[in-house]
C-alpha atoms as a PDB file:
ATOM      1  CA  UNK A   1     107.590 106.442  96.244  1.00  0.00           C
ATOM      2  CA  UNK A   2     106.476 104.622  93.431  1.00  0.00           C
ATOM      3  CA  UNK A   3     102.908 105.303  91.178  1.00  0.00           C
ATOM      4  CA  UNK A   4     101.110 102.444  93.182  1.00  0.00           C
ATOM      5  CA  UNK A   5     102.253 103.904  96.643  1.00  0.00           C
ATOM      6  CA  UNK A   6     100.921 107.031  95.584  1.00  0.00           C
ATOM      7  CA  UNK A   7      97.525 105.658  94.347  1.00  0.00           C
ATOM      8  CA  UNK A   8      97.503 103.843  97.920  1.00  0.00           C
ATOM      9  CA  UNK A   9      97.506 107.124  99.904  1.00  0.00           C
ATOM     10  CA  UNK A  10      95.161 108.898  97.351  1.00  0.00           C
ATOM     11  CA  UNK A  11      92.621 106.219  98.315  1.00  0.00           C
ATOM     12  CA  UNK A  12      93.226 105.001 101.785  1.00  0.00           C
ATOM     13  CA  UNK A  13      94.420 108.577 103.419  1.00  0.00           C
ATOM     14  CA  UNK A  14      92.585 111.752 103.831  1.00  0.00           C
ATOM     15  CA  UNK A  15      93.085 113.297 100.596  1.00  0.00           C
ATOM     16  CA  UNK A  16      96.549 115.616 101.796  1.00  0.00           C
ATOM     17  CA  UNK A  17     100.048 115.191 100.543  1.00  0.00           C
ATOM     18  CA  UNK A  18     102.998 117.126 101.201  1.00  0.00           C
ATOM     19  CA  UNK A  19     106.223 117.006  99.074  1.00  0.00           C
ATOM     20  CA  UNK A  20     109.495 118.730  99.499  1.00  0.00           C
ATOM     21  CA  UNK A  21     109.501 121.026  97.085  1.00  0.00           C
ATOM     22  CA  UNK A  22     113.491 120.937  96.709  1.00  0.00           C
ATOM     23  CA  UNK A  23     114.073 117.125  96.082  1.00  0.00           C
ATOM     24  CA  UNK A  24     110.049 115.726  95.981  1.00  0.00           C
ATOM     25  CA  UNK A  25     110.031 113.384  98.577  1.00  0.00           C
ATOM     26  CA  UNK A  26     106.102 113.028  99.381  1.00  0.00           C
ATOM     27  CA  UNK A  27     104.992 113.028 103.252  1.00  0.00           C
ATOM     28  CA  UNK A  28     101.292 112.088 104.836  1.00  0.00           C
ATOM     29  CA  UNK A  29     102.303 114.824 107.123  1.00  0.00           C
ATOM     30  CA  UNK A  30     103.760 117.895 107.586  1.00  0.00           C
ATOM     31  CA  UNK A  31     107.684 117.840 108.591  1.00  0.00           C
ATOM     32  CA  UNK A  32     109.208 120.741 109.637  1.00  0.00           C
ATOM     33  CA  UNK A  33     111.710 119.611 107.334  1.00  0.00           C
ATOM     34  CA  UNK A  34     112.810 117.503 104.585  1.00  0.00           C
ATOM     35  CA  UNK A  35     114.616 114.676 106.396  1.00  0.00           C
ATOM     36  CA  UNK A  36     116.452 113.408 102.869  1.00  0.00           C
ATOM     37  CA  UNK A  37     117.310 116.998 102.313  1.00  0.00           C
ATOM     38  CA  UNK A  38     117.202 119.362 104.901  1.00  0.00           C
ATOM     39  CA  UNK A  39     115.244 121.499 103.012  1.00  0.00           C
ATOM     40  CA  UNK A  40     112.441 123.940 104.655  1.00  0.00           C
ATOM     41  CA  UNK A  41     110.034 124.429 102.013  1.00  0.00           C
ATOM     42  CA  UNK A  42     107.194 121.529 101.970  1.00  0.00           C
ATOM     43  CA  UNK A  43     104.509 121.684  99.782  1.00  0.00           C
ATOM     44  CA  UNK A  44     100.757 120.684 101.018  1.00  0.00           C
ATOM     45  CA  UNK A  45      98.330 119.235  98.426  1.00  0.00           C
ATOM     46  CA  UNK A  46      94.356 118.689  99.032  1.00  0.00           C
ATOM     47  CA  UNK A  47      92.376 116.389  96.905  1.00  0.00           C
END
């Protein structure tokens, strides 16, 4: 996701992110997993 994308969900979403914290693929919401990695662990950010 580029720096633009990013921006975009900052502003137009509800101020929560979550990123795998393995490979840092960034969600607007909550996967049980990582589908590029599989992994488990998924951060959640609140702005």
């Amino acid at each position: 996701m580029g720096m633009v994308s990013r921006l975009r969900l900052l502003i137009d979403g509800d101020g929560e992110l979550y990123e795998c914290r393995n490979c840092g693929t960034k969600f607007d919401h909550e996967p049980d997993a990582c589908p590029t990695c599989g992994a488990g662990e998924i951060a959640h950010y609140e702005f």
